[in-house]
N, C-alpha and C. Protein backbone atom coordinates (compact mmCIF):
# COMPACT_ATOMS: atom_id res chain seq x y z
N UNK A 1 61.60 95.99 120.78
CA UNK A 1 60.48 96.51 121.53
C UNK A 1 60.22 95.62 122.75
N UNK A 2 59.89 96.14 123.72
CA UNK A 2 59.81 96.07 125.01
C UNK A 2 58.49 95.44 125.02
N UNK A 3 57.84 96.43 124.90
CA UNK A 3 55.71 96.30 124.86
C UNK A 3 55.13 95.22 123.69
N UNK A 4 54.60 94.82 124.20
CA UNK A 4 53.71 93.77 123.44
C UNK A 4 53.58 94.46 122.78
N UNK A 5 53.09 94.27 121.60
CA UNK A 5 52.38 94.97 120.26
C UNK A 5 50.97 94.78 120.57
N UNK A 6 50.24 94.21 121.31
CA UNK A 6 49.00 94.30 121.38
C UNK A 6 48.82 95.79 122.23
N UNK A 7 49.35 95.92 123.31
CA UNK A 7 49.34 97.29 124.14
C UNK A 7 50.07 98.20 124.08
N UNK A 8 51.01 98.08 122.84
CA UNK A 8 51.53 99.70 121.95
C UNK A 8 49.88 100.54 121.82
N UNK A 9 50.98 101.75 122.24
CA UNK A 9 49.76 102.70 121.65
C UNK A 9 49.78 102.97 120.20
N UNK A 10 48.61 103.06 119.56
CA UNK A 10 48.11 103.36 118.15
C UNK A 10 47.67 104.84 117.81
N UNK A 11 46.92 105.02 119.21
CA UNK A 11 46.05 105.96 119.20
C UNK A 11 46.25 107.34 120.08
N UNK A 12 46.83 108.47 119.70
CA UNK A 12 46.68 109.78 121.20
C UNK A 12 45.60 110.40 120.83
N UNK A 13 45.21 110.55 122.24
CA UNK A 13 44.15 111.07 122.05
C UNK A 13 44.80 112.68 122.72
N UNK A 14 44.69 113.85 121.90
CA UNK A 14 44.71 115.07 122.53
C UNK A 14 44.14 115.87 122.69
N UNK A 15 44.17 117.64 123.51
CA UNK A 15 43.40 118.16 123.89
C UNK A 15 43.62 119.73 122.98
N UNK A 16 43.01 120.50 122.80
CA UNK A 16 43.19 121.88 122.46
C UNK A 16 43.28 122.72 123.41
N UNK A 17 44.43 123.60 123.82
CA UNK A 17 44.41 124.28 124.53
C UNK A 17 44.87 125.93 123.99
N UNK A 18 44.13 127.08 124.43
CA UNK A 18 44.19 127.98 123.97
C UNK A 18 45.96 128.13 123.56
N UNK A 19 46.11 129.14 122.94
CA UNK A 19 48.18 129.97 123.11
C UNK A 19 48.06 130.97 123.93
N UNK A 20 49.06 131.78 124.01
CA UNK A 20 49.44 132.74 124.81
C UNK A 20 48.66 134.31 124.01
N UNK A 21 48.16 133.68 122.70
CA UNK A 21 47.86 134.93 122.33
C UNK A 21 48.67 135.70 121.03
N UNK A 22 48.21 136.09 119.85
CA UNK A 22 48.91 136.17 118.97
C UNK A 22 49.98 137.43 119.17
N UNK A 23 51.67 137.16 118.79
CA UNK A 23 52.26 137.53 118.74
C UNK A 23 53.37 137.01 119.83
N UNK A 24 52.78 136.91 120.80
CA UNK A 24 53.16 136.50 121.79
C UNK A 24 53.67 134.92 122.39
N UNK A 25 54.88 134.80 122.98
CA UNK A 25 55.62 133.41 123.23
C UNK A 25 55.47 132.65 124.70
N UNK A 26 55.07 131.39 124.86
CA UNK A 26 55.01 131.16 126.11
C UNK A 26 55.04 129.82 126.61
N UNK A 27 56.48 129.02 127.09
CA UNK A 27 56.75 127.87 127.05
C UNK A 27 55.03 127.41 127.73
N UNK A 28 55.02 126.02 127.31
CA UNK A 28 53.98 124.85 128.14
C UNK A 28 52.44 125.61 128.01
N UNK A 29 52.30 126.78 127.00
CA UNK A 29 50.58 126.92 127.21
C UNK A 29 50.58 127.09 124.89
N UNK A 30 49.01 126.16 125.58
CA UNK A 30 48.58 126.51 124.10
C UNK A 30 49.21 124.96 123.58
N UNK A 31 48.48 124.76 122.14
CA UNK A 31 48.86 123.47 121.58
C UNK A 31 48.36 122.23 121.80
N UNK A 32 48.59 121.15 121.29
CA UNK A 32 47.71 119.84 121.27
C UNK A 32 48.29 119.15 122.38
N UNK A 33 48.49 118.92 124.05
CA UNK A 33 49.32 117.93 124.36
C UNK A 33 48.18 117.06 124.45
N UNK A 34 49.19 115.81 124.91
CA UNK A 34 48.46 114.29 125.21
C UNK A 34 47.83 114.10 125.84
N UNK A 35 46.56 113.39 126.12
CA UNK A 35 45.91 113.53 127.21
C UNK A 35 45.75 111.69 127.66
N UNK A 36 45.83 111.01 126.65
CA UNK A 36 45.29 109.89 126.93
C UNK A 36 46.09 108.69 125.51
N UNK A 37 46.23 107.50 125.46
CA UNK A 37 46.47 106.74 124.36
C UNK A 37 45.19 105.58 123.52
N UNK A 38 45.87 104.73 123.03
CA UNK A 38 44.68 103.63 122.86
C UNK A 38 45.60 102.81 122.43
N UNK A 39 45.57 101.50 122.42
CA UNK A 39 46.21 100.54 122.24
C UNK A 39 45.37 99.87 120.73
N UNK A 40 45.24 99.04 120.32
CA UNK A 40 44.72 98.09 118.93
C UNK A 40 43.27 97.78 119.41
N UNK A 41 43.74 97.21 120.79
CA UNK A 41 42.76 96.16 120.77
C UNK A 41 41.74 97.48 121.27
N UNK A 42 41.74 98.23 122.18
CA UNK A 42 41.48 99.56 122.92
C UNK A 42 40.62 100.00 121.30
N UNK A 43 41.63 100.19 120.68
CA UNK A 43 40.72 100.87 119.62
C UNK A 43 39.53 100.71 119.00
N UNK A 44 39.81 99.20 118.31
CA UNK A 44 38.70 97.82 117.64
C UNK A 44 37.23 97.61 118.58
N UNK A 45 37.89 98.09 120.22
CA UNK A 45 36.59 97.82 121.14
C UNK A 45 35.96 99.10 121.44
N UNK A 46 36.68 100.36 120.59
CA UNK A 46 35.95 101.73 120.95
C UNK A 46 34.70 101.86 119.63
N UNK A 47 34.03 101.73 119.66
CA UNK A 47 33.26 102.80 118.09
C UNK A 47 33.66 103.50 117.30
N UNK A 48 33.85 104.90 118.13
CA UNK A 48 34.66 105.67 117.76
C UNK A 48 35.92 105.74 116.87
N UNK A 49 36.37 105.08 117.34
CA UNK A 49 37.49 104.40 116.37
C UNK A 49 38.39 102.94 115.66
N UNK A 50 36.95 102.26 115.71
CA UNK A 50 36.87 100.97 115.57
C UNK A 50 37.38 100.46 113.32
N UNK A 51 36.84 101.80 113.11
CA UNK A 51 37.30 101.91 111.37
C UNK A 51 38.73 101.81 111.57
N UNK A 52 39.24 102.84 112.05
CA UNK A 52 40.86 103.41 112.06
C UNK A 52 41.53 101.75 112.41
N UNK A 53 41.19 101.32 113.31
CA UNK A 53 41.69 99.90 113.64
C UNK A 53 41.44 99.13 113.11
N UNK A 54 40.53 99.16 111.64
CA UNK A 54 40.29 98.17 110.60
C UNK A 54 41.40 98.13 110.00
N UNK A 55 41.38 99.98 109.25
CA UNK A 55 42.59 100.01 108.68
C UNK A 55 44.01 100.03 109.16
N UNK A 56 44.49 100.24 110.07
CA UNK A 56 45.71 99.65 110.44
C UNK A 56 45.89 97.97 110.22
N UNK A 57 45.15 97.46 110.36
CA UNK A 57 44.94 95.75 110.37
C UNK A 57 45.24 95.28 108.61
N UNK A 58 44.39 96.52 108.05
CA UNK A 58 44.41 96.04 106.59
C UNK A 58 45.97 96.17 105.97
N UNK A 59 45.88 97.45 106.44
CA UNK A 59 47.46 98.02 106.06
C UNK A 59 48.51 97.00 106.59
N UNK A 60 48.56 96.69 107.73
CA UNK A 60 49.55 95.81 108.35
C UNK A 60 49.63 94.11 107.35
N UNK A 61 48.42 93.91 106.96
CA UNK A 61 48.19 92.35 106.05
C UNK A 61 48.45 93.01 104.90
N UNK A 62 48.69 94.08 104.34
CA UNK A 62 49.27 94.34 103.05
C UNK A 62 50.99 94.64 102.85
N UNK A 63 51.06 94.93 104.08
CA UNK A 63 52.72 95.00 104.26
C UNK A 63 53.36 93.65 104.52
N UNK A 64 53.05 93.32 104.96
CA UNK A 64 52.82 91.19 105.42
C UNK A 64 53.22 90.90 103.94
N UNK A 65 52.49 90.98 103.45
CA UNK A 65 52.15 90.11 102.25
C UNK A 65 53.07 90.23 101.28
N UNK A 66 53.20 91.49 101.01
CA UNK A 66 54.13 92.09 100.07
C UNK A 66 55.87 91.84 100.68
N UNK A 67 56.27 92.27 101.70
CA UNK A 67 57.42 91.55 102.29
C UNK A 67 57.38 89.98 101.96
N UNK A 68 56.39 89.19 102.29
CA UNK A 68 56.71 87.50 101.79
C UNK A 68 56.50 87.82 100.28
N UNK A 69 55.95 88.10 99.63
CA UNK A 69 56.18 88.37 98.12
C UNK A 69 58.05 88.78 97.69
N UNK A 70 58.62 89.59 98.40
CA UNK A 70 59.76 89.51 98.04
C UNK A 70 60.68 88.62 98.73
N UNK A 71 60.40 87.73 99.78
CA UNK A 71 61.17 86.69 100.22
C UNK A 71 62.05 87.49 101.58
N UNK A 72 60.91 88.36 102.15
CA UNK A 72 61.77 88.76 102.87
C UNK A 72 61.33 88.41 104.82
N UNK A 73 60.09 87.66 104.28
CA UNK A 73 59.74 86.87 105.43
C UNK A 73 58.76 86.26 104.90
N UNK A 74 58.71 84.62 106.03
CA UNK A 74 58.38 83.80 105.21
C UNK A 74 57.12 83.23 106.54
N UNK A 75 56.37 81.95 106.45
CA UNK A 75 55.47 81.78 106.83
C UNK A 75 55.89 81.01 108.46
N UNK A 76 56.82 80.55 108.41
CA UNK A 76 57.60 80.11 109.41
C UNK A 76 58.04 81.08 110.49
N UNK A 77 58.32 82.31 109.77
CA UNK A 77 58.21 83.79 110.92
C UNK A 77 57.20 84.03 111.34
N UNK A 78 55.95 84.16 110.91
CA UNK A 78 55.07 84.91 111.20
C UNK A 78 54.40 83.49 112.18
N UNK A 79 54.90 82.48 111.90
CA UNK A 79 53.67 81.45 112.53
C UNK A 79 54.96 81.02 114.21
N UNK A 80 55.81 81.16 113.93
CA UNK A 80 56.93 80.45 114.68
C UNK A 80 57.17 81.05 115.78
């Protein structure tokens, strides 16, 4: 990875946009596109989604943990 992990996006934020109408096919209308991202820290400093960025944090120190539980990284990685 290229991007810091602090300014990966975590978060899209998207929009609803009507379809073409049932039955009916129509490239680029209708559907959720992207409108915007959020990064970690972006998130933790929104309200809005300041929980969601708890739990990613929690989740991430439980995957941590459990990887050095099987010896598959050790404290020297994470600190080094």
């Amino acid at each position: 990875m290229t991007v810091d992990p602090s300014d990966y996006p975590v978060v899209q934020l998207r929009e609803i946009r009507p379809g073409p109408g049932r039955g009916h096919k129509g490239k680029g209308q209708g559907g959720w596109p992207v409108t915007g991202t959020l990064s970690i820290v972006e998130v933790l400093e929104n309200p809005e989604y300041a929980d969601l960025g708890l739990q990613v944090k929690d989740r991430l120190i439980a995957i941590v943990r459990s990887y050095m539980r099987a010896g598959i990284i050790s404290t020297d990685d994470i600190m080094g």
